[in-house]
N, C-alpha and C. Protein backbone atom coordinates (compact mmCIF):
# COMPACT_ATOMS: atom_id res chain seq x y z
N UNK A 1 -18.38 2.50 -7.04
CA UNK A 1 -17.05 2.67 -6.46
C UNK A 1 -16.91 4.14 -6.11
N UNK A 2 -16.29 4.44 -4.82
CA UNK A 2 -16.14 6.06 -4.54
C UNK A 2 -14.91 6.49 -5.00
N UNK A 3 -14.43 5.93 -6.05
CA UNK A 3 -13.09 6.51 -6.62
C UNK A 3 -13.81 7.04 -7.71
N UNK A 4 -13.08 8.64 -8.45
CA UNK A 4 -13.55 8.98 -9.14
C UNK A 4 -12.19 8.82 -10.60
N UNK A 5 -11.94 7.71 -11.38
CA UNK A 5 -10.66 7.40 -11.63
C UNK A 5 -10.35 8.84 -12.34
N UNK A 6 -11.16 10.09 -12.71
CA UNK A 6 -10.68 11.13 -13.42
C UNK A 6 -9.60 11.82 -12.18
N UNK A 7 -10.13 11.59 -11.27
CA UNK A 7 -9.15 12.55 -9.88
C UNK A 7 -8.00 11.02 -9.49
N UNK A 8 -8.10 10.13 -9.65
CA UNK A 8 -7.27 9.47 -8.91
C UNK A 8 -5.61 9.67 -9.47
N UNK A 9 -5.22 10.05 -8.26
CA UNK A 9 -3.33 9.96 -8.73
C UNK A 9 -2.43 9.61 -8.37
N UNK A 10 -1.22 9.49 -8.11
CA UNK A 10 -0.12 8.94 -7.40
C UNK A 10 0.29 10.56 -6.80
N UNK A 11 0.24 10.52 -5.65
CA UNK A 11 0.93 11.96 -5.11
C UNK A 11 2.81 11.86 -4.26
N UNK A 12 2.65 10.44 -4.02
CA UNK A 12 4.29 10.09 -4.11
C UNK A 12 4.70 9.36 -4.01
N UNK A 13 5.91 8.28 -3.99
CA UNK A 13 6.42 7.19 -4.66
C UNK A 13 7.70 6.96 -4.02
N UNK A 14 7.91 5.83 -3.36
CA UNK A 14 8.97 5.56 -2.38
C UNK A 14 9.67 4.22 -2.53
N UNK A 15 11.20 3.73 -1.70
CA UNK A 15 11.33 2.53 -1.75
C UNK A 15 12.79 3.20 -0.67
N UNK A 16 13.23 1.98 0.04
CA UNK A 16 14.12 1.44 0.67
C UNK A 16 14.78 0.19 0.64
N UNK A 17 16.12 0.27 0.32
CA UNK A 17 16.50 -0.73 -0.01
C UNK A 17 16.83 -1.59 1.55
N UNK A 18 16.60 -1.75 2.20
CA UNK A 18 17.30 -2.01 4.23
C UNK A 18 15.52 -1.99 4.77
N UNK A 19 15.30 -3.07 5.41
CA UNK A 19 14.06 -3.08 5.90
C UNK A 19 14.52 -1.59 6.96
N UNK A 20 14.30 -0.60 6.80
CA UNK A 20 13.44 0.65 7.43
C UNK A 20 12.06 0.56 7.61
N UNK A 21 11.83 0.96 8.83
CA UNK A 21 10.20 1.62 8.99
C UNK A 21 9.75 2.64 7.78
N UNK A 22 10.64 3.58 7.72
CA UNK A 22 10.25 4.60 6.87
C UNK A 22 10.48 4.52 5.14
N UNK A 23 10.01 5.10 4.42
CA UNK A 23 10.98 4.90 3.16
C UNK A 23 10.91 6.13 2.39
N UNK A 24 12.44 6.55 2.17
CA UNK A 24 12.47 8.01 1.09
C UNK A 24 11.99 7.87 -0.16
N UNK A 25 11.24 9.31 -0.33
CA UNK A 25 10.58 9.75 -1.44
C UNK A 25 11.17 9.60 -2.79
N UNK A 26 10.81 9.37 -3.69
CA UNK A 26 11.82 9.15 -4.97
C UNK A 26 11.42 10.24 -6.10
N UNK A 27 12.01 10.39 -7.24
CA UNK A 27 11.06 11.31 -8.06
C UNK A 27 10.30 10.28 -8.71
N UNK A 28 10.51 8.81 -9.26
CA UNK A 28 10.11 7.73 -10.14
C UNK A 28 10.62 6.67 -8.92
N UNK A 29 10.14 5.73 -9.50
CA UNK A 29 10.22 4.19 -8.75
C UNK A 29 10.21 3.43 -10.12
N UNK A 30 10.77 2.13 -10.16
CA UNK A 30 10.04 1.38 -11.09
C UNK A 30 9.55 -0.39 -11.01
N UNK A 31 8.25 -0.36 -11.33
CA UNK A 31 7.84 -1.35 -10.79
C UNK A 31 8.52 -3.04 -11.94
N UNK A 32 9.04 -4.05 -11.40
CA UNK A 32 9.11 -4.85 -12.03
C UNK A 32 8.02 -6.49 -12.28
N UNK A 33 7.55 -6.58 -13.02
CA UNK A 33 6.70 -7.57 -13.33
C UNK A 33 7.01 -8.97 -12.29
N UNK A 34 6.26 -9.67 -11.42
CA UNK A 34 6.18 -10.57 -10.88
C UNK A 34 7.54 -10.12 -9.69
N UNK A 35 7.89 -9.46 -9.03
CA UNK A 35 8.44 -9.09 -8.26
C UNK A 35 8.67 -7.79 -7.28
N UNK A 36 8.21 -6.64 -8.12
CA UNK A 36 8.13 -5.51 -7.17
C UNK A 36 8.53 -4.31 -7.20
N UNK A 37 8.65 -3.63 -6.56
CA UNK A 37 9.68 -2.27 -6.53
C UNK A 37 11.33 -2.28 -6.65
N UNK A 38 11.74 -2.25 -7.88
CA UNK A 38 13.21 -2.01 -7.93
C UNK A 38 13.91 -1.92 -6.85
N UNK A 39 14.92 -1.79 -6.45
CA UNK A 39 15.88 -1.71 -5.41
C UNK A 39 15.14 -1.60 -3.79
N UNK A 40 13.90 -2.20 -3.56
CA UNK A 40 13.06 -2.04 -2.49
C UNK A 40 12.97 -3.56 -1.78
N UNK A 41 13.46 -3.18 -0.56
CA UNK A 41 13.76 -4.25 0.58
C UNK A 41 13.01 -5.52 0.35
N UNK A 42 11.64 -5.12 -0.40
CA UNK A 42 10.10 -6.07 -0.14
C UNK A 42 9.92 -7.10 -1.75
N UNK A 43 11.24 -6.30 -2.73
CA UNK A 43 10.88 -7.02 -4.06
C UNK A 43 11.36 -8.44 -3.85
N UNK A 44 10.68 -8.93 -4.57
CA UNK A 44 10.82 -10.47 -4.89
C UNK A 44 9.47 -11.41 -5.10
N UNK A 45 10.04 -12.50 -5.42
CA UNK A 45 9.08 -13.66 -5.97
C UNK A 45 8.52 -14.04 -4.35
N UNK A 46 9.25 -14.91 -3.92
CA UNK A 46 8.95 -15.09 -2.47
C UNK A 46 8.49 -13.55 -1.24
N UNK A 47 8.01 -14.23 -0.31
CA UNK A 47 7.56 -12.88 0.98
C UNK A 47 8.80 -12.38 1.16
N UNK A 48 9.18 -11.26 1.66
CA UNK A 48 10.31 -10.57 2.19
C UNK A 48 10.08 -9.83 3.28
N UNK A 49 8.84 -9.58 3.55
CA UNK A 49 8.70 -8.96 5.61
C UNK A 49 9.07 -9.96 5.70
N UNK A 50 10.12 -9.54 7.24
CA UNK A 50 10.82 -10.65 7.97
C UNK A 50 9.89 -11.47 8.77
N UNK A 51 8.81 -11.00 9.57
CA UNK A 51 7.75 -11.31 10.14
C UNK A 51 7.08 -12.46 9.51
N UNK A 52 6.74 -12.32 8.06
CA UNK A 52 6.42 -13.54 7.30
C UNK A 52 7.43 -14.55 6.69
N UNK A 53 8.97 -14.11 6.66
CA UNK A 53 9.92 -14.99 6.51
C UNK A 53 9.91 -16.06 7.12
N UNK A 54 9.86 -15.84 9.12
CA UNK A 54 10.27 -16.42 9.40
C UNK A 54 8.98 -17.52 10.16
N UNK A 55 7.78 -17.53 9.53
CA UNK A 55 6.61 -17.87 9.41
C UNK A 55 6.78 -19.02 8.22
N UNK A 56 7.35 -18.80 6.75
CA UNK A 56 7.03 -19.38 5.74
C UNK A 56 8.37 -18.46 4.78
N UNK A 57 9.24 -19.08 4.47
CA UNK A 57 9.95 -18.27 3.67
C UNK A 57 9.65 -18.44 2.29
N UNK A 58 8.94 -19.66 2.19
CA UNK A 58 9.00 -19.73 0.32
C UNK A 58 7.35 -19.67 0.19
N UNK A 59 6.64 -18.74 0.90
CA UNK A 59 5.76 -18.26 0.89
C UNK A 59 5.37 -17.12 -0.26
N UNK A 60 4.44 -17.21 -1.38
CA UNK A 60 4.73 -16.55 -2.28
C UNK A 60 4.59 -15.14 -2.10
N UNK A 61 5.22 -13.79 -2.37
CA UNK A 61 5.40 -12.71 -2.20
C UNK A 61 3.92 -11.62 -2.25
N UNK A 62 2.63 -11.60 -1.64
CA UNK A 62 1.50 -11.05 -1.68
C UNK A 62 1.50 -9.53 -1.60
N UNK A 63 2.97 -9.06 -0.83
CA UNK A 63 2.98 -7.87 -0.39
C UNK A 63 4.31 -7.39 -1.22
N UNK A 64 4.55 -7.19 -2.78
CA UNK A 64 5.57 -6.33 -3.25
C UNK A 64 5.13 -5.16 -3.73
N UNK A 65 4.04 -4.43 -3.34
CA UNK A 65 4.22 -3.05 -3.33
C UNK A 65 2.99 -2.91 -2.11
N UNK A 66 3.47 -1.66 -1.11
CA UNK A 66 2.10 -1.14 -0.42
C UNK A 66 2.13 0.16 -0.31
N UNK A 67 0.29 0.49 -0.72
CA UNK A 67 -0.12 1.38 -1.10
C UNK A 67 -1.12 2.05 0.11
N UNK A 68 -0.96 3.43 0.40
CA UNK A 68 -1.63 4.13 1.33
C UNK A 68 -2.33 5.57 0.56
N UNK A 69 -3.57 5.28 0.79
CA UNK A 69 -3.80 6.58 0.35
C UNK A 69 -3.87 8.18 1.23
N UNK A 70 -3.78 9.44 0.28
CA UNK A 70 -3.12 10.38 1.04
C UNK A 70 -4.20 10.71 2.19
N UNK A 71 -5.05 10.59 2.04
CA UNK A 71 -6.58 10.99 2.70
C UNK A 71 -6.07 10.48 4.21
N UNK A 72 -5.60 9.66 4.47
CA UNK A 72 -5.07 8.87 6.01
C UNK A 72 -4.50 9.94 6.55
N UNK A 73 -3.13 10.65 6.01
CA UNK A 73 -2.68 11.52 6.60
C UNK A 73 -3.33 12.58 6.88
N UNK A 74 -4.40 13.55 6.01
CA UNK A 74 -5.20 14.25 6.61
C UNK A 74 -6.04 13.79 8.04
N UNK A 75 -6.28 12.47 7.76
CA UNK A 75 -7.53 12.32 9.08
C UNK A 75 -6.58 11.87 10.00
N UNK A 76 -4.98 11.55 10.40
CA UNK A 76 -4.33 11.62 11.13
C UNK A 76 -3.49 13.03 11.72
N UNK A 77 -4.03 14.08 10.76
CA UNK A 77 -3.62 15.31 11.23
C UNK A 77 -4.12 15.80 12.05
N UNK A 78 -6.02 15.33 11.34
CA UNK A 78 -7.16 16.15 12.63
C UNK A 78 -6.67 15.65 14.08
N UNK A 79 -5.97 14.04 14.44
CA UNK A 79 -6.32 13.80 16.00
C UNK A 79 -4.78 14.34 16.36
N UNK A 80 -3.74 14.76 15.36
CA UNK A 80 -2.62 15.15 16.14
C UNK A 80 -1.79 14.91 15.95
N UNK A 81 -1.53 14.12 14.38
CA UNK A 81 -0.18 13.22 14.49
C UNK A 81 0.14 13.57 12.80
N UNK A 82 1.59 13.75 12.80
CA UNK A 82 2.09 14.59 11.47
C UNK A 82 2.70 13.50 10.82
N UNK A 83 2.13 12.80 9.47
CA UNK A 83 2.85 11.79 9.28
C UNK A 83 2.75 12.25 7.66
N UNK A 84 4.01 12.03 6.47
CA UNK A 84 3.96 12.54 5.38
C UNK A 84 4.36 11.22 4.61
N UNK A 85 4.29 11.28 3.13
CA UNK A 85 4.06 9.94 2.15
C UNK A 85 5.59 9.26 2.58
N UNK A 86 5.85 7.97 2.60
CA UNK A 86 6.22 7.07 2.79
C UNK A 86 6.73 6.72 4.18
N UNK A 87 6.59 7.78 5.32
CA UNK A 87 7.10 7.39 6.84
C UNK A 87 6.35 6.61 7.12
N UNK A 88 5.55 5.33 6.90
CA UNK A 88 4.68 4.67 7.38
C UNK A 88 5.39 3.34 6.54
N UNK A 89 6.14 3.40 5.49
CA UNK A 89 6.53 2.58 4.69
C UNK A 89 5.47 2.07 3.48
N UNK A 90 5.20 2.77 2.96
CA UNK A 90 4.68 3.01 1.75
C UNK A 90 5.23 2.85 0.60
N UNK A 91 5.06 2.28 -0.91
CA UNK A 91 6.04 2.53 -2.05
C UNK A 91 5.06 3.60 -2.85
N UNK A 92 3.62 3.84 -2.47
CA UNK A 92 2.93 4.50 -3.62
C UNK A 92 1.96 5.40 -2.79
N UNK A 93 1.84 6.23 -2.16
CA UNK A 93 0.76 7.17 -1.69
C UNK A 93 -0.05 7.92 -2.97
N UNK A 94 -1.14 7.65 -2.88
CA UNK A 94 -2.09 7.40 -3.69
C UNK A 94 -3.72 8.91 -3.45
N UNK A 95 -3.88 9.51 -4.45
CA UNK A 95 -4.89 10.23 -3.60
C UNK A 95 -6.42 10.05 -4.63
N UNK A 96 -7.49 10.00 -3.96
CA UNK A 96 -8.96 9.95 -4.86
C UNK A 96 -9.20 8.61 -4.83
N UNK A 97 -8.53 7.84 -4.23
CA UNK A 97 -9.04 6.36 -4.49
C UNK A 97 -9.75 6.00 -2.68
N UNK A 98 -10.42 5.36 -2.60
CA UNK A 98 -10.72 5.01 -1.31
C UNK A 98 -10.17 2.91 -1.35
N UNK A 99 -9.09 3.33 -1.09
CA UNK A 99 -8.39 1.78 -1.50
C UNK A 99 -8.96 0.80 -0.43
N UNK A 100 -8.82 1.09 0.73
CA UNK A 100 -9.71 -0.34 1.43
C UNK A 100 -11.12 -0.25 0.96
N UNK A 101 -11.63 0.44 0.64
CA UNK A 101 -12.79 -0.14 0.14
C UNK A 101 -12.70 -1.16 -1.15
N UNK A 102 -11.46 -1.48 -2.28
CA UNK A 102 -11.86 -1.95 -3.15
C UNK A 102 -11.52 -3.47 -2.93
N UNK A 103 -12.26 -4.18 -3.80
CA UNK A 103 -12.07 -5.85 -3.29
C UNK A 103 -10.79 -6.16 -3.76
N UNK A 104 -10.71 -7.56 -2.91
CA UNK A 104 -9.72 -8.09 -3.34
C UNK A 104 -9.51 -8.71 -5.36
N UNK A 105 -8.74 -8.49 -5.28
CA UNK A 105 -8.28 -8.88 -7.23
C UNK A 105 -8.48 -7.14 -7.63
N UNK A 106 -8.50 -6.51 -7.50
CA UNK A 106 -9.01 -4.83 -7.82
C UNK A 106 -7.62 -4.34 -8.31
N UNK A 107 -7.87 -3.83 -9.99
CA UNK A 107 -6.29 -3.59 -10.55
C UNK A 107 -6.41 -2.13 -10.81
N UNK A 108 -4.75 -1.61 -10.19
CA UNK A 108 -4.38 -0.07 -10.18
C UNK A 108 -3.54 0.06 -11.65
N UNK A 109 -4.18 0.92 -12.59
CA UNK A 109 -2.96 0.59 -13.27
C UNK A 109 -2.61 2.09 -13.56
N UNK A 110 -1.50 2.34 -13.61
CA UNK A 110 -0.44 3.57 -12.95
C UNK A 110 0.42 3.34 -14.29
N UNK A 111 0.44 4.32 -15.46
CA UNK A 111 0.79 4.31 -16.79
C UNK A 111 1.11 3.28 -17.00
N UNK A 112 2.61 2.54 -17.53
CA UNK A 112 2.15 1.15 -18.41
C UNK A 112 2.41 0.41 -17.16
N UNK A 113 2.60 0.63 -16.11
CA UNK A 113 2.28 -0.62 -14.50
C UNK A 113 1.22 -0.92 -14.09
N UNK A 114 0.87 -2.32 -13.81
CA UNK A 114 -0.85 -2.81 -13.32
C UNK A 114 -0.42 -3.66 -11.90
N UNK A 115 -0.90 -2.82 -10.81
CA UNK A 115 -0.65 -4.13 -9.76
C UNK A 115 -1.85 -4.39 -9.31
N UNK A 116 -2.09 -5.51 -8.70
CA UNK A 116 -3.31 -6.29 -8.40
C UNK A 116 -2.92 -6.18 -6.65
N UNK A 117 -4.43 -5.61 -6.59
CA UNK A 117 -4.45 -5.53 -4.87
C UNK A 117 -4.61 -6.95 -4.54
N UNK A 118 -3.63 -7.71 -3.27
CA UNK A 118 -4.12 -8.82 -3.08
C UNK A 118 -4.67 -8.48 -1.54
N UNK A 119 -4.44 -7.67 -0.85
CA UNK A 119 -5.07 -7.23 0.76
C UNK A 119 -4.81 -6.60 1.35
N UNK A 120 -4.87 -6.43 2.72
CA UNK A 120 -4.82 -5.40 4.00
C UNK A 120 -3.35 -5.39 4.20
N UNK A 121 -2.86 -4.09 4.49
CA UNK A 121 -1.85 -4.56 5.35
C UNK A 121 -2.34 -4.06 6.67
N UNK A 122 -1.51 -4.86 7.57
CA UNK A 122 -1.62 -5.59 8.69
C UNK A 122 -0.77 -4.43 9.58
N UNK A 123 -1.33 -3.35 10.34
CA UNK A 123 0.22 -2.89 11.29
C UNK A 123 0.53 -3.55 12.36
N UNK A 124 1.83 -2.98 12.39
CA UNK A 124 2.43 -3.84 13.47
C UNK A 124 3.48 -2.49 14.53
N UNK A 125 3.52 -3.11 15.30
CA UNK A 125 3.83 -2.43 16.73
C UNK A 125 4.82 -1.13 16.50
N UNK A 126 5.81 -1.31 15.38
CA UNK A 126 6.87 -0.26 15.01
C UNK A 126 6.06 0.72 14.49
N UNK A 127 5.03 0.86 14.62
CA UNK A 127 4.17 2.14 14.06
C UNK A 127 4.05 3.16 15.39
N UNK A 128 3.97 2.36 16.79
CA UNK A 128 4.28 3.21 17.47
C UNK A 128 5.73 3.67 18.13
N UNK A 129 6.17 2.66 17.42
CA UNK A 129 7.76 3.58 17.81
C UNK A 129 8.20 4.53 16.59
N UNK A 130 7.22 4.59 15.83
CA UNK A 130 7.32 5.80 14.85
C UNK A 130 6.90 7.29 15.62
N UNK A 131 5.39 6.99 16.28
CA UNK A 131 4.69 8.21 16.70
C UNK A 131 4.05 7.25 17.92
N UNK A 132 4.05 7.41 18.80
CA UNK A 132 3.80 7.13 20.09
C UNK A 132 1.59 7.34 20.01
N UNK A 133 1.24 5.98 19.94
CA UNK A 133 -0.22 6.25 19.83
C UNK A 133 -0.53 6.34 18.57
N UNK A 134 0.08 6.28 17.86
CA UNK A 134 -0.61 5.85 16.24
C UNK A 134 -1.06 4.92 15.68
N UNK A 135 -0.53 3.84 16.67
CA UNK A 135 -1.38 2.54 16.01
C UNK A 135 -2.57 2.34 16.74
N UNK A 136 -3.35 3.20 17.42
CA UNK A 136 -4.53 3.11 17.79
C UNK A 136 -5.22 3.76 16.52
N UNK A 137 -4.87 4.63 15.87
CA UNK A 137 -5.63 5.61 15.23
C UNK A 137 -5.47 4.83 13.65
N UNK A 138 -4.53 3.89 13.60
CA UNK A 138 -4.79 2.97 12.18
C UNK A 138 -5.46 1.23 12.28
N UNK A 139 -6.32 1.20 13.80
CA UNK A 139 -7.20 -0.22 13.87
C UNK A 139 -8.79 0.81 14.24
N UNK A 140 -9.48 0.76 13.47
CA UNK A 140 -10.77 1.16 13.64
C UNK A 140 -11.75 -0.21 14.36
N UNK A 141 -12.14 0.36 15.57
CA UNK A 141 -13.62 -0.78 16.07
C UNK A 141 -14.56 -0.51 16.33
N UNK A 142 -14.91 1.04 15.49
CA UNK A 142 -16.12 1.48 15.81
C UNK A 142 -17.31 0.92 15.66
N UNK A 143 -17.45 0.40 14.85
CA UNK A 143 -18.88 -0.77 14.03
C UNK A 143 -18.96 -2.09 15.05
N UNK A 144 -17.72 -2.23 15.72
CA UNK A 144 -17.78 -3.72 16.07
C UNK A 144 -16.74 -4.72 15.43
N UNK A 145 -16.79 -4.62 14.28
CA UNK A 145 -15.55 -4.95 13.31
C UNK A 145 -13.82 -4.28 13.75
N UNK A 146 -13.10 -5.00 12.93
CA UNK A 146 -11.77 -4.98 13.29
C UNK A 146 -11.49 -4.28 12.35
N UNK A 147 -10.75 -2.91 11.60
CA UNK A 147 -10.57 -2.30 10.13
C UNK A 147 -9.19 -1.75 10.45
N UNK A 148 -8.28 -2.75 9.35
CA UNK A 148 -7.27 -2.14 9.01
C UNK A 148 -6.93 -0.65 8.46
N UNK A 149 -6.66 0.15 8.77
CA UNK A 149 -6.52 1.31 7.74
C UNK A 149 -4.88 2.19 7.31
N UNK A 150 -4.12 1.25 7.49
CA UNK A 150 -2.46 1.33 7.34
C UNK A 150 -2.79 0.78 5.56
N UNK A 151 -3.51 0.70 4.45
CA UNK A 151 -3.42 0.80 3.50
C UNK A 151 -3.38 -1.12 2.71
N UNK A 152 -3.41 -0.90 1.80
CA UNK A 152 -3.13 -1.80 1.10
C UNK A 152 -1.75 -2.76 0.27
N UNK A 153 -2.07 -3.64 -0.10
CA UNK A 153 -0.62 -4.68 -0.67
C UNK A 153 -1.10 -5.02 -2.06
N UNK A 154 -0.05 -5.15 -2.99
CA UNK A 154 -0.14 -5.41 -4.24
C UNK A 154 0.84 -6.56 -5.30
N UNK A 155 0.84 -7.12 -5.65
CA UNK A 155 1.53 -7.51 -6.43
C UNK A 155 1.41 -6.79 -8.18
N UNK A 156 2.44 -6.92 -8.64
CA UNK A 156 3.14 -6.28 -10.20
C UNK A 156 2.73 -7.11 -11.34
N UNK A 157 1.66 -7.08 -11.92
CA UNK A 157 1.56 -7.67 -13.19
C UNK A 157 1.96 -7.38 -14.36
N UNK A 158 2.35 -6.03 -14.26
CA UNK A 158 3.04 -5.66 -15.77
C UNK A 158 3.86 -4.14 -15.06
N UNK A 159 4.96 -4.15 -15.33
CA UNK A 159 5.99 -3.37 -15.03
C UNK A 159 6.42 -1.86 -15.86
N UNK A 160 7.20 -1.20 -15.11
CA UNK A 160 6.94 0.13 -15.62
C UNK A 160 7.66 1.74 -14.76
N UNK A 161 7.84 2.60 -14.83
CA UNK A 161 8.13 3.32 -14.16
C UNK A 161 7.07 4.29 -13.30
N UNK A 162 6.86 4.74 -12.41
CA UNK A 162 5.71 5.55 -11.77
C UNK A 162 6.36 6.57 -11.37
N UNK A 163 5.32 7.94 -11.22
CA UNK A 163 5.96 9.33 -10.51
C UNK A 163 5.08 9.78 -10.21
N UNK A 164 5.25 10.48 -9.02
CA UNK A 164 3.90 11.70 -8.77
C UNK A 164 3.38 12.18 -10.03
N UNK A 165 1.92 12.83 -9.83
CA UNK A 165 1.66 13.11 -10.91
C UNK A 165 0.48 11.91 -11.51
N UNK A 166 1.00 10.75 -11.99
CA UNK A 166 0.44 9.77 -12.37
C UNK A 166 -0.87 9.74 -12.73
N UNK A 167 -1.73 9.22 -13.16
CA UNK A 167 -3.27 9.15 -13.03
C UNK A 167 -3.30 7.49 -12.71
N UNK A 168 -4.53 7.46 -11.92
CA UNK A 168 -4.52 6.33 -11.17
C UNK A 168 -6.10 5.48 -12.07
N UNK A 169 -6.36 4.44 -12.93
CA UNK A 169 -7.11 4.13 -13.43
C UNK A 169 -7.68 2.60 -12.11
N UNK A 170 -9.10 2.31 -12.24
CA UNK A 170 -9.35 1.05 -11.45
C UNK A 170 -10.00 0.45 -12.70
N UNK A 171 -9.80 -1.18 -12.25
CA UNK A 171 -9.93 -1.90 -12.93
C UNK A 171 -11.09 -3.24 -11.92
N UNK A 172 -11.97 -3.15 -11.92
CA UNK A 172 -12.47 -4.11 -10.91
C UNK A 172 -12.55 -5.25 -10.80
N UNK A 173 -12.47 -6.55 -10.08
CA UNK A 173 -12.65 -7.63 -10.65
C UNK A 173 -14.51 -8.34 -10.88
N UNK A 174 -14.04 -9.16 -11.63
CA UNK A 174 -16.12 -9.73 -11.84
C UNK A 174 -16.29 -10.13 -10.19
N UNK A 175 -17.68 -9.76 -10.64
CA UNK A 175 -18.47 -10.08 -9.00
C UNK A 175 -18.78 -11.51 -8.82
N UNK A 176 -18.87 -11.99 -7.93
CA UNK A 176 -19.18 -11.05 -6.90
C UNK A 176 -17.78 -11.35 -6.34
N UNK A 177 -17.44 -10.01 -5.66
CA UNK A 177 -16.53 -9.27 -5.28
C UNK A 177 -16.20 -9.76 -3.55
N UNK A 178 -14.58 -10.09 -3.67
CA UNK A 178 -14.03 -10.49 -2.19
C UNK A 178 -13.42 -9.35 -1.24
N UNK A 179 -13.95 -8.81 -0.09
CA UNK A 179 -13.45 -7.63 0.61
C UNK A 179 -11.94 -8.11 0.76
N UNK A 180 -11.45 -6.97 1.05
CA UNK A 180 -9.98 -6.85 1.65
C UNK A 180 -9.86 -8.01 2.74
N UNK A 181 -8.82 -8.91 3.18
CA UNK A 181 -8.18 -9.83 4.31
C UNK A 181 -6.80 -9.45 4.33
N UNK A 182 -6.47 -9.63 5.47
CA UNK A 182 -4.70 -9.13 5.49
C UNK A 182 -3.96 -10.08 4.97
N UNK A 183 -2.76 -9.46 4.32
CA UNK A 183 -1.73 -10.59 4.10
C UNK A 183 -0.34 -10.19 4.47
């Protein structure tokens, strides 16, 4: 794994209660068991993007926390584009972990909180009405392949408060191991 869990940390921690694109920085968040980020638009048992609401509403909730690590924003600085922890809609910007690389079932656990990566997230078009041309620079097709890189989705297995700072532990699941799919 290219995470080194001694460097991995939480560098900042967000939520919005109003589906916003963006979401303000918090000093703490707190995560609740089988539902999500406290007062955050996306908590719940069931899905809460509207996009998947209105697809499946009692669709079970795959995406109550998403996680971006900070490393994105550097390599979105090199082509030009200034984007800082949660304007992308983020609840956890994350640094030392290389999160799409880890498989699916892959557990973060962030002092006494454990969420289980369940996949990709998926961007969608309001990324360029954030920054005009950014959602080219978060679908990679260099290989041939299609690569999400707008970060990861999690669900809350055991609940807790988080803050910058944090140390970020991985937990892997037994092999053999399922890559990232969007959800």
């Amino acid at each position: 794994m290219s995470a080194d869990a001694k460097t991995a940390s939480v560098v900042a921690v967000s939520r919005a209660r109003g589906h916003s694109f963006s979401k303000p920085n918090e000093m703490s968040i707190r995560l609740l068991e089988g539902l999500g980020v406290e007062g955050d638009a996306h908590m719940g048992v069931t899905v809460k993007h509207r996009y998947h609401v209105r697809k499946n509403p009692h669709a079970p909730n795959l995406r109550q926390v998403h996680l971006i690590h900070a490393e994105l924003f550097d390599d979105l600085a090199q082509a030009g584009f200034d984007v800082k922890p949660g304007e992308l809609g983020e609840n956890v910007t994350t640094k030392g972990i290389a999160l799409l690389d880890l498989p699916t079932g892959a557990r973060l656990r962030i002092g006494p909180a454990l969420i289980e990566i369940t996949g990709l997230r998926n961007p969608c078009s309001q990324i360029d009405g954030f920054q005009q041309g950014l959602m080219t620079q978060l679908i990679d097709r260099s290989d041939g392949h299609v690569r999400m890189k707008s970060g990861v989705m999690g669900i809350v297995l055991a609940g807790g408060d988080i803050a910058p700072g944090d140390r970020i532990d991985i937990e892997l699941p037994p092999e053999p191991h399922r890559p990232l799919e969007k959800v």
